[in-house]
C-alpha atoms as a PDB file:
ATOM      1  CA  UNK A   1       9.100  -5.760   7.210  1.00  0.00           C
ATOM      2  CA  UNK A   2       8.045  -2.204   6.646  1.00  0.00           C
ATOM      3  CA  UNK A   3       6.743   0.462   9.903  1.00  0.00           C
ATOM      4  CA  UNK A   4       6.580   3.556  10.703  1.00  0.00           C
ATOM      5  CA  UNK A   5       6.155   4.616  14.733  1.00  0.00           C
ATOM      6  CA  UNK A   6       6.067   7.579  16.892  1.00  0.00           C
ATOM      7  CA  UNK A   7       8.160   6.154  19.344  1.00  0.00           C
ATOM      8  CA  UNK A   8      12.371   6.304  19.065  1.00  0.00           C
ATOM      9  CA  UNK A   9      12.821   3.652  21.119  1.00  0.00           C
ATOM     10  CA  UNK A  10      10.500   1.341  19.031  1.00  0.00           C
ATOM     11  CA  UNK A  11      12.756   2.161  16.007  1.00  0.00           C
ATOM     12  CA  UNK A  12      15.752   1.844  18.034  1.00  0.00           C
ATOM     13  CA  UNK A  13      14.462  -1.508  19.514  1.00  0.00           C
ATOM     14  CA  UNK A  14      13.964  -2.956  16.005  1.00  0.00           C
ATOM     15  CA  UNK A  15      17.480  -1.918  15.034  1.00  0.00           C
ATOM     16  CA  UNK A  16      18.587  -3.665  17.407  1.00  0.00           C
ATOM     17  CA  UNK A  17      16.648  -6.322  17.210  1.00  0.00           C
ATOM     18  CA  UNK A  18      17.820  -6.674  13.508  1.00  0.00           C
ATOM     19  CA  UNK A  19      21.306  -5.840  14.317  1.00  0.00           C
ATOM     20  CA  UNK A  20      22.125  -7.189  17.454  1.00  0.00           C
ATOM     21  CA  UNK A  21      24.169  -5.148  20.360  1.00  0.00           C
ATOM     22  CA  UNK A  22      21.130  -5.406  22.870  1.00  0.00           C
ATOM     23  CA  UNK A  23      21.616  -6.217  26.446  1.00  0.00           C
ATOM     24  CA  UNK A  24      19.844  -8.462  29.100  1.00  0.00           C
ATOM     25  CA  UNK A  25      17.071  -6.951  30.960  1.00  0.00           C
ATOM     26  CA  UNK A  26      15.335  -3.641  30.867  1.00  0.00           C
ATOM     27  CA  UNK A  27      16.776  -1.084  28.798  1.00  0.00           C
ATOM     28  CA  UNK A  28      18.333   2.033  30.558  1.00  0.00           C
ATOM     29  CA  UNK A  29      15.761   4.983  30.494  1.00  0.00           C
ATOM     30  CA  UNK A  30      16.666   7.580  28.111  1.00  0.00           C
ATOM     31  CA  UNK A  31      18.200  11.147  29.184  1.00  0.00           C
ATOM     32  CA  UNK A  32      17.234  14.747  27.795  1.00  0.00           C
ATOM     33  CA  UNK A  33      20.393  15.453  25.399  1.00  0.00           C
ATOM     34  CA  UNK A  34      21.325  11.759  24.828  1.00  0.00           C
ATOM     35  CA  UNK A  35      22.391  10.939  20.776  1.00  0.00           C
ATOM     36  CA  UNK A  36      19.257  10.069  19.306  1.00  0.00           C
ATOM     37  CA  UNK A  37      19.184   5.948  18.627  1.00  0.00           C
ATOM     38  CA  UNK A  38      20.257   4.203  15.263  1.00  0.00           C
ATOM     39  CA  UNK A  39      17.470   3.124  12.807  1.00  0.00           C
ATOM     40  CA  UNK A  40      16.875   0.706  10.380  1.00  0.00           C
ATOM     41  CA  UNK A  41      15.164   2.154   7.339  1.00  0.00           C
ATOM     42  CA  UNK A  42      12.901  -0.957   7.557  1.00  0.00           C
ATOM     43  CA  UNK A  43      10.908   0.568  10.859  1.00  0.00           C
ATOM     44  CA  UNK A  44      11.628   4.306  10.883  1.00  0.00           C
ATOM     45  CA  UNK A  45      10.141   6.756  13.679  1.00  0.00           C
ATOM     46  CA  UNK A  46       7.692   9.923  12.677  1.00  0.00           C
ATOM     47  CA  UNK A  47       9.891  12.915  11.938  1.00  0.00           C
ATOM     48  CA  UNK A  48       8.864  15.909  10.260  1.00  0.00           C
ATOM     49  CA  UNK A  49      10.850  18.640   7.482  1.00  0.00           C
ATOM     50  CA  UNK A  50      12.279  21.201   9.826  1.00  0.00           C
ATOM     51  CA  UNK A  51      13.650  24.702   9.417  1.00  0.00           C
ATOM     52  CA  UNK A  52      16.846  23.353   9.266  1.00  0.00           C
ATOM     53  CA  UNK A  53      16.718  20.972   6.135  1.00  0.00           C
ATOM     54  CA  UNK A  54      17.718  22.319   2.846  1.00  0.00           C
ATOM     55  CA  UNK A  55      14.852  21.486   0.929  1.00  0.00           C
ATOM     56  CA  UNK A  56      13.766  24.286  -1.487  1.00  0.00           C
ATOM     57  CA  UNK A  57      10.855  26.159   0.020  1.00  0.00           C
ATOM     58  CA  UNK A  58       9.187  23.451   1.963  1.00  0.00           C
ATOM     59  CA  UNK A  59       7.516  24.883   5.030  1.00  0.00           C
ATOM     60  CA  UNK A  60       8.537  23.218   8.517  1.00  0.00           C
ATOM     61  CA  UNK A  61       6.121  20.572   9.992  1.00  0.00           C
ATOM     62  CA  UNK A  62       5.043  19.941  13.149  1.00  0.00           C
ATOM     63  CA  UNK A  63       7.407  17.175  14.870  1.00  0.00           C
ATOM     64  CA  UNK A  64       5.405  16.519  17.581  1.00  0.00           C
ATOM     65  CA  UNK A  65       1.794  16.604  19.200  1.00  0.00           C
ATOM     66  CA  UNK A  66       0.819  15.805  22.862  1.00  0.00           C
ATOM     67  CA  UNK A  67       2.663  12.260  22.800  1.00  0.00           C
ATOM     68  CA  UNK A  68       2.104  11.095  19.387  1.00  0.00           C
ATOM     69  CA  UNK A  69       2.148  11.666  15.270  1.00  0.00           C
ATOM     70  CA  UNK A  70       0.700   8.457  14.304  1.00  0.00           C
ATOM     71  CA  UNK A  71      -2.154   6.887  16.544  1.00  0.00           C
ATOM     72  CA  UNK A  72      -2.704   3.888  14.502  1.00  0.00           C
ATOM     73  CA  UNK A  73      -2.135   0.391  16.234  1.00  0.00           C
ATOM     74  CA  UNK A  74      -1.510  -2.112  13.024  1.00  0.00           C
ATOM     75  CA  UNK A  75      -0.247  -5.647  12.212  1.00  0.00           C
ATOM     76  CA  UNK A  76      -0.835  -6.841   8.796  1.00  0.00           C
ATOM     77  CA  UNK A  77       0.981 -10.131   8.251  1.00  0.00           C
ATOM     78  CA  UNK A  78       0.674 -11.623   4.335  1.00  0.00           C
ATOM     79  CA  UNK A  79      -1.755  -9.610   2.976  1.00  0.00           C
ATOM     80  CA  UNK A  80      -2.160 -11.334  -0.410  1.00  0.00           C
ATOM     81  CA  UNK A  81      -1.961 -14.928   1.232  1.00  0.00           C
ATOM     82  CA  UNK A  82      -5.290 -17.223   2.815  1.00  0.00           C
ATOM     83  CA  UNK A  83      -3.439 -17.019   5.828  1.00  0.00           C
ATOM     84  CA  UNK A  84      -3.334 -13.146   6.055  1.00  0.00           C
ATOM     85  CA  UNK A  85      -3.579 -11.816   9.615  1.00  0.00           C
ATOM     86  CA  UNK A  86      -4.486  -8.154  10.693  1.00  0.00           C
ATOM     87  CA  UNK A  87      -4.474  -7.091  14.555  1.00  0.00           C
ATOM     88  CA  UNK A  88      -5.886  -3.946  15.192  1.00  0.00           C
ATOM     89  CA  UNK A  89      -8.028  -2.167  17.848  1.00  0.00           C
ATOM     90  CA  UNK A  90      -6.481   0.587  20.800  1.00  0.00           C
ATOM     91  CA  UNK A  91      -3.826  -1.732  22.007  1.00  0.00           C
ATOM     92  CA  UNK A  92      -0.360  -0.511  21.347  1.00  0.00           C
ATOM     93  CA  UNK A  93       1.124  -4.092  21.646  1.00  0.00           C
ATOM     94  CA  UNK A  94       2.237  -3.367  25.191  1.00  0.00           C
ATOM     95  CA  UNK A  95       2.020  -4.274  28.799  1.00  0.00           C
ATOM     96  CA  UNK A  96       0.361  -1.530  29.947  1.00  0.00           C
ATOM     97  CA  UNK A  97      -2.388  -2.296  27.482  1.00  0.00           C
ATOM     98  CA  UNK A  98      -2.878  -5.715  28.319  1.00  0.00           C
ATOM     99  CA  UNK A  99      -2.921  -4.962  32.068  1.00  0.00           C
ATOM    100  CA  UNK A 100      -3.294  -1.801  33.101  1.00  0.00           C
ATOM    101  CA  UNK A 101      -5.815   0.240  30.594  1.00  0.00           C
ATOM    102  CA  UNK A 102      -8.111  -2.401  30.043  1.00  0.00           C
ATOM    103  CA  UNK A 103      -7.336  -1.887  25.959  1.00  0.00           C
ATOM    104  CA  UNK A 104      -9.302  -4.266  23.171  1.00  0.00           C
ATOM    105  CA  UNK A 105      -7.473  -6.110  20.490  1.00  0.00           C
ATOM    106  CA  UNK A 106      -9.235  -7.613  17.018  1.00  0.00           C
ATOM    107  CA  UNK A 107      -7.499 -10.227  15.143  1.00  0.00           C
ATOM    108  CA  UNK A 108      -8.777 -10.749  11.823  1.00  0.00           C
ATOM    109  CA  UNK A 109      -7.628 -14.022   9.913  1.00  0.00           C
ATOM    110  CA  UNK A 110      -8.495 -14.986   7.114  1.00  0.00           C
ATOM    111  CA  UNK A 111      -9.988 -12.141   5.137  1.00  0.00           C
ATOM    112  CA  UNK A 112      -7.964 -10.844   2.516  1.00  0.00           C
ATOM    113  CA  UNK A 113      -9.671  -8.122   1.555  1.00  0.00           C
ATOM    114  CA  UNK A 114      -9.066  -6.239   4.969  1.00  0.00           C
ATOM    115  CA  UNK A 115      -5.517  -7.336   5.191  1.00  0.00           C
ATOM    116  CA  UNK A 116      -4.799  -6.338   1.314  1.00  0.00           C
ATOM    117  CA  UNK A 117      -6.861  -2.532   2.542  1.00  0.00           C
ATOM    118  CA  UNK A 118      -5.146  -2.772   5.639  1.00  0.00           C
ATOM    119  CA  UNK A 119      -1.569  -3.430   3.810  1.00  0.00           C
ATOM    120  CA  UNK A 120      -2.419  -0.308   1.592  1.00  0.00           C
ATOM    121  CA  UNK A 121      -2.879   2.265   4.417  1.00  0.00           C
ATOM    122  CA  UNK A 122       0.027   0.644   6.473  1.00  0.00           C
ATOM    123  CA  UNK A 123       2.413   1.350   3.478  1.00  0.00           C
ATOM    124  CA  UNK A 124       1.011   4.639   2.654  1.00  0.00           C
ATOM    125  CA  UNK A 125       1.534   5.585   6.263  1.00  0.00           C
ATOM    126  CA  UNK A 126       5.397   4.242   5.892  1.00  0.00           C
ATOM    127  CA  UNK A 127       6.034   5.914   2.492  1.00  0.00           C
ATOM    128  CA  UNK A 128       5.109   9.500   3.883  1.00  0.00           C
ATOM    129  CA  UNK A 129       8.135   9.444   6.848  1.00  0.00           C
ATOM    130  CA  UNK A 130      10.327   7.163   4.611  1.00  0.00           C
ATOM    131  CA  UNK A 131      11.257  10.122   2.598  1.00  0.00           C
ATOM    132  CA  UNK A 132      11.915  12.592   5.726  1.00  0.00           C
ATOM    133  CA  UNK A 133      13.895   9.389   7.279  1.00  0.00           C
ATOM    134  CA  UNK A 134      16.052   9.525   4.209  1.00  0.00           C
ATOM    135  CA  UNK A 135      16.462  13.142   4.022  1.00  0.00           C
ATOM    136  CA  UNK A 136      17.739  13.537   7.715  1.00  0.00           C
ATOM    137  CA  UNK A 137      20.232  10.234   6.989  1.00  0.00           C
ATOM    138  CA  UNK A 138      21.884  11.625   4.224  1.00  0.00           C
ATOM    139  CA  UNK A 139      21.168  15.523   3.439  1.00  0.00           C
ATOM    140  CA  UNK A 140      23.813  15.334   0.767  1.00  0.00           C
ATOM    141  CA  UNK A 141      22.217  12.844  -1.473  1.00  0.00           C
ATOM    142  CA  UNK A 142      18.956  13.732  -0.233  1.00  0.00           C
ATOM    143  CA  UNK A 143      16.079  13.806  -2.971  1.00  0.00           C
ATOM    144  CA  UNK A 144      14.893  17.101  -3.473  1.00  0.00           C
ATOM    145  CA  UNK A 145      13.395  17.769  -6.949  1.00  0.00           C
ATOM    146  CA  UNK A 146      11.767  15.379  -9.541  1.00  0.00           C
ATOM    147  CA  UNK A 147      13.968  13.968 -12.167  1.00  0.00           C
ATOM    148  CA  UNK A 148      13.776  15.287 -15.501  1.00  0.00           C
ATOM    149  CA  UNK A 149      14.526  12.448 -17.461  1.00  0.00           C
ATOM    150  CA  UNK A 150      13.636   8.798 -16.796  1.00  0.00           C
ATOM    151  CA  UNK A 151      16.502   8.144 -14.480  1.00  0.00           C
ATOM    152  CA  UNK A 152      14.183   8.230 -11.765  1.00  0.00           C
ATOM    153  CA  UNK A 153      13.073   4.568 -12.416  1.00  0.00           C
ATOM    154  CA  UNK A 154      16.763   3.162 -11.709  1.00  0.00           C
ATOM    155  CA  UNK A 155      15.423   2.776  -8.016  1.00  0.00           C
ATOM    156  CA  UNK A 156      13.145   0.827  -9.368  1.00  0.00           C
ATOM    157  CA  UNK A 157      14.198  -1.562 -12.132  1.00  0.00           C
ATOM    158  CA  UNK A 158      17.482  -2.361 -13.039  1.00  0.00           C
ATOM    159  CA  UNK A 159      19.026  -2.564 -16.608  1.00  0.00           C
ATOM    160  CA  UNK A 160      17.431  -5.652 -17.606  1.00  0.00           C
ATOM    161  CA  UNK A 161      14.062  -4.258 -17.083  1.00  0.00           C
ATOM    162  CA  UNK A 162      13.699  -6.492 -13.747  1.00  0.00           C
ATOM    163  CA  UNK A 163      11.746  -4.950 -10.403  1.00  0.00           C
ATOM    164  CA  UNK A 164      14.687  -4.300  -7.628  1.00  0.00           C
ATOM    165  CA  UNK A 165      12.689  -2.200  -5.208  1.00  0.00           C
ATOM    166  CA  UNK A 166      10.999  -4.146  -2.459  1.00  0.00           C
ATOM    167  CA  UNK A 167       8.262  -2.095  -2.117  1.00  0.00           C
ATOM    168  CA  UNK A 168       7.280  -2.849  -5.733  1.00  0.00           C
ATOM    169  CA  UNK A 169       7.795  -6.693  -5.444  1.00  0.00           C
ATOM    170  CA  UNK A 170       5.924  -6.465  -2.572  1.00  0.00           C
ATOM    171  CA  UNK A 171       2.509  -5.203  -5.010  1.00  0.00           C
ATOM    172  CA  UNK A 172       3.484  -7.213  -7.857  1.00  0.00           C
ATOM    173  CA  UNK A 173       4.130 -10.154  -6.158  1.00  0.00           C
ATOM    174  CA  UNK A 174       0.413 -10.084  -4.846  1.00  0.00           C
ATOM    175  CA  UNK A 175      -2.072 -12.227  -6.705  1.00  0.00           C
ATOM    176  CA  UNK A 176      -6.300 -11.719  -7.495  1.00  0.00           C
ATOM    177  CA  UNK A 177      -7.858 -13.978  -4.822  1.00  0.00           C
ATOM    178  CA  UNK A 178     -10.232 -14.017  -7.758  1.00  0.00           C
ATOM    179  CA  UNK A 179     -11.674 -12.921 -11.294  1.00  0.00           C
ATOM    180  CA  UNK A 180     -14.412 -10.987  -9.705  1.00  0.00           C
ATOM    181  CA  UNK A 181     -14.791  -8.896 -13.316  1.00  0.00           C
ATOM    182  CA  UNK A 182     -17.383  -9.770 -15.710  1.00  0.00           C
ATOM    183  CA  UNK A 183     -16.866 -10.794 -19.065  1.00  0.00           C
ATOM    184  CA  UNK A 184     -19.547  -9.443 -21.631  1.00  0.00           C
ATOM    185  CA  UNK A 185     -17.956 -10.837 -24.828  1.00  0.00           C
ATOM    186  CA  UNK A 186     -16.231 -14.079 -24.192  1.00  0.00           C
ATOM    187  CA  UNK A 187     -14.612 -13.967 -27.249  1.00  0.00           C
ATOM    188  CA  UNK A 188     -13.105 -11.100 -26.938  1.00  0.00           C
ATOM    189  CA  UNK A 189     -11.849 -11.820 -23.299  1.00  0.00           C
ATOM    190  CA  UNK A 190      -8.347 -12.481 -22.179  1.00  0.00           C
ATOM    191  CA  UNK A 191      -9.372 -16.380 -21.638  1.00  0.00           C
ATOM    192  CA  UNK A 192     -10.505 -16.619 -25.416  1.00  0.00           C
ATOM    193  CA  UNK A 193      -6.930 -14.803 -26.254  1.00  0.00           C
ATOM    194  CA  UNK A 194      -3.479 -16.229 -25.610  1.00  0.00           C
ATOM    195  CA  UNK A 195      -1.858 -13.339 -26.025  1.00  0.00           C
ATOM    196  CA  UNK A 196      -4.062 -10.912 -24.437  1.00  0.00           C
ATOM    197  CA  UNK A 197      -4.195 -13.106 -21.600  1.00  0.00           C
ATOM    198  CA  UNK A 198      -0.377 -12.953 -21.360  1.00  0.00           C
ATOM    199  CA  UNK A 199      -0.798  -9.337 -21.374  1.00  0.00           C
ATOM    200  CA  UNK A 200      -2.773  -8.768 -18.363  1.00  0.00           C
ATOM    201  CA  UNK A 201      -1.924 -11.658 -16.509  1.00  0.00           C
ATOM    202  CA  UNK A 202      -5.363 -13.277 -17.677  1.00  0.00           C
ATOM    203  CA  UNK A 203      -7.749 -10.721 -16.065  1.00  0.00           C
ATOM    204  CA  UNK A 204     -10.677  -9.949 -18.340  1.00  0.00           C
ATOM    205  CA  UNK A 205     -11.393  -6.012 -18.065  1.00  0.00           C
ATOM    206  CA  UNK A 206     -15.115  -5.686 -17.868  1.00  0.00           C
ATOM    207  CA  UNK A 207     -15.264  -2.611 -19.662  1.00  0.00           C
ATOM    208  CA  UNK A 208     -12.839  -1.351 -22.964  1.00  0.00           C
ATOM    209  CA  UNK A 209     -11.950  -2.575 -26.377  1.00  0.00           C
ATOM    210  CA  UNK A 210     -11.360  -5.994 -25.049  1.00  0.00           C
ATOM    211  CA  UNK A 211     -14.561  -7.086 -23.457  1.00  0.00           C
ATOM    212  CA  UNK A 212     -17.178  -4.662 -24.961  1.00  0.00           C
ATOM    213  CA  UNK A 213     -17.774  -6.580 -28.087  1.00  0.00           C
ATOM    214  CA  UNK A 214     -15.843  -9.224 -30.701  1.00  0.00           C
ATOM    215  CA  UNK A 215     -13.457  -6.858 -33.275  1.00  0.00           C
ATOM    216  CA  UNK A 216     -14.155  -7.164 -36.849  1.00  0.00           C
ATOM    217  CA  UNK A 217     -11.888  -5.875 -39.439  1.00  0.00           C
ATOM    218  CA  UNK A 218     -10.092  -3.994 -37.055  1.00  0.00           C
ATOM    219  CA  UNK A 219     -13.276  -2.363 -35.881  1.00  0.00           C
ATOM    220  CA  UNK A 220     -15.200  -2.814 -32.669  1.00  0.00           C
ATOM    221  CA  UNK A 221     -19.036  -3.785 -32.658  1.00  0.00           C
ATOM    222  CA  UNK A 222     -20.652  -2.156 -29.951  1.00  0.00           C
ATOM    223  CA  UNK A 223     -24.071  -4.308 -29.024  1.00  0.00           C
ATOM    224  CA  UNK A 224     -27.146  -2.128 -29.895  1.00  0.00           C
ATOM    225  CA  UNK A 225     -28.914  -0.097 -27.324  1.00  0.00           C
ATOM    226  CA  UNK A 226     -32.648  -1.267 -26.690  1.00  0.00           C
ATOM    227  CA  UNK A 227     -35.192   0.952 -27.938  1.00  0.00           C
ATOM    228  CA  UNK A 228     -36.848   3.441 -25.547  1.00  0.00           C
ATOM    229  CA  UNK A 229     -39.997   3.388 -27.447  1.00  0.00           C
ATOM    230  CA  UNK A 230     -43.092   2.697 -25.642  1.00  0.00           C
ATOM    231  CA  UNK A 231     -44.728  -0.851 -26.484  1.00  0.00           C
ATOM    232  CA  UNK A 232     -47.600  -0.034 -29.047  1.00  0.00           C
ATOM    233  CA  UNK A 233     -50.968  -1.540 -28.900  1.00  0.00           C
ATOM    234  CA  UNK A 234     -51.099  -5.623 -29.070  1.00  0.00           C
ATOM    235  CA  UNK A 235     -52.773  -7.156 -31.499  1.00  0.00           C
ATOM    236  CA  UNK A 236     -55.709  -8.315 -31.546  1.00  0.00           C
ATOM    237  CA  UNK A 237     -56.308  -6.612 -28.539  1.00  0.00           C
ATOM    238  CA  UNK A 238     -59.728  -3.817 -28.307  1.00  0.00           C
ATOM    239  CA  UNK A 239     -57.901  -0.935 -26.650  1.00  0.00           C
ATOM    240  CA  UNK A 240     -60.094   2.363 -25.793  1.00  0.00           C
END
């Protein structure tokens, strides 16, 4: 589960929701000066760099506008599966919406290409407060400059060279729902070539050293271009 909302008491619901600690009924309304809610870095709310966080020279953003920093209304449920779901539309998944504003709801199953796009923009929307989430949790460990060395993929894989971050599992894991690239020279496609086809994961690039024509002494034979020429006069033919 990954989310980002504009709402605290949507991440503090999901905390605890995950966590437990709830109580029966409606929740007490929230007063000005009350300690803001825990989160759960799965479903984080919209917060923005402010004048107050050491962070080199980055300018202070904008926390808040009228009532909200992200407008978008998104479910994406297994993207990469046949059974993807995405529910979308103006309806913020709440009562009101259902019975007071009269809001509309689509709910596309089915079609993985809008879940997979859908999935993209959810996750891009996520990644851009994840970091300002993590830099208000812990300023002391905070990131703050890029890495000049390749230490910065230990978040990513471990020492054996296996994926540990779930956001990367989550892309890799996905599968093509099909081959929907060409392949020009079959004998020079991943399907003709064991270990090519190990290589990437037996997609056939349409276009490259792989697919544009069969190799020959370590050289690659381009196909040749058709002649622009005009057609000359045919024989036999009494032209004028």
């Amino acid at each position: 589960v990954r989310g980002a909302v504009t709402a605290s008491q949507a991440a503090g619901g999901f905390y605890t929701a995950i966590h437990g600690g709830g109580t029966e009924g409606k929740p007490a309304k929230r007063q000005k000066g009350d300690p803001p809610l825990p989160e759960d870095f799965r479903v984080i709310r919209a917060v923005g760099v402010s004048k107050d966080d050491a962070f080199g020279q980055w300018e202070a953003e904008l926390n808040q506008a009228g009532h909200a920093i992200i407008h978008d209304k998104i479910v994406v449920v297994d993207p990469f599966s046949d059974n993807c779901v995405v529910i979308t539309g103006s309806h913020n998944l709440g009562y009101t919406a259902s019975y007071n504003n009269d809001e509309n709801m689509a709910i596309i199953r089915g079609h993985r290409a809008i879940a997979e796009a859908y999935a993209a923009h959810c996750l891009d929307v996520y990644d851009h407060y994840a970091w300002r989430y993590w830099l208000n949790a812990d300023k002391e460990t905070a990131w703050h400059f890029l890495a000049t060395d390749d230490t910065w993929q230990d978040g990513y894989f471990s020492a054996d060279n296996q994926v540990k971050s779930a956001e990367l599992s989550f892309w890799l894991g996905s599968t093509p729902a099909a081959d929907s690239l060409p392949t020009p020279n079959d004998t020079a496609s991943a399907r003709a070539r064991p270990a090519l086809q190990a290589a990437t994961g037996g997609i056939a690039p349409a276009i490259g050293p792989h697919s544009v024509a069969a190799h020959r002494d370590g050289q690659t034979r381009r196909p040749p271009r058709p002649s622009r020429k005009p057609p000359g006069p045919t024989s036999g033919r009494k032209t004028s």
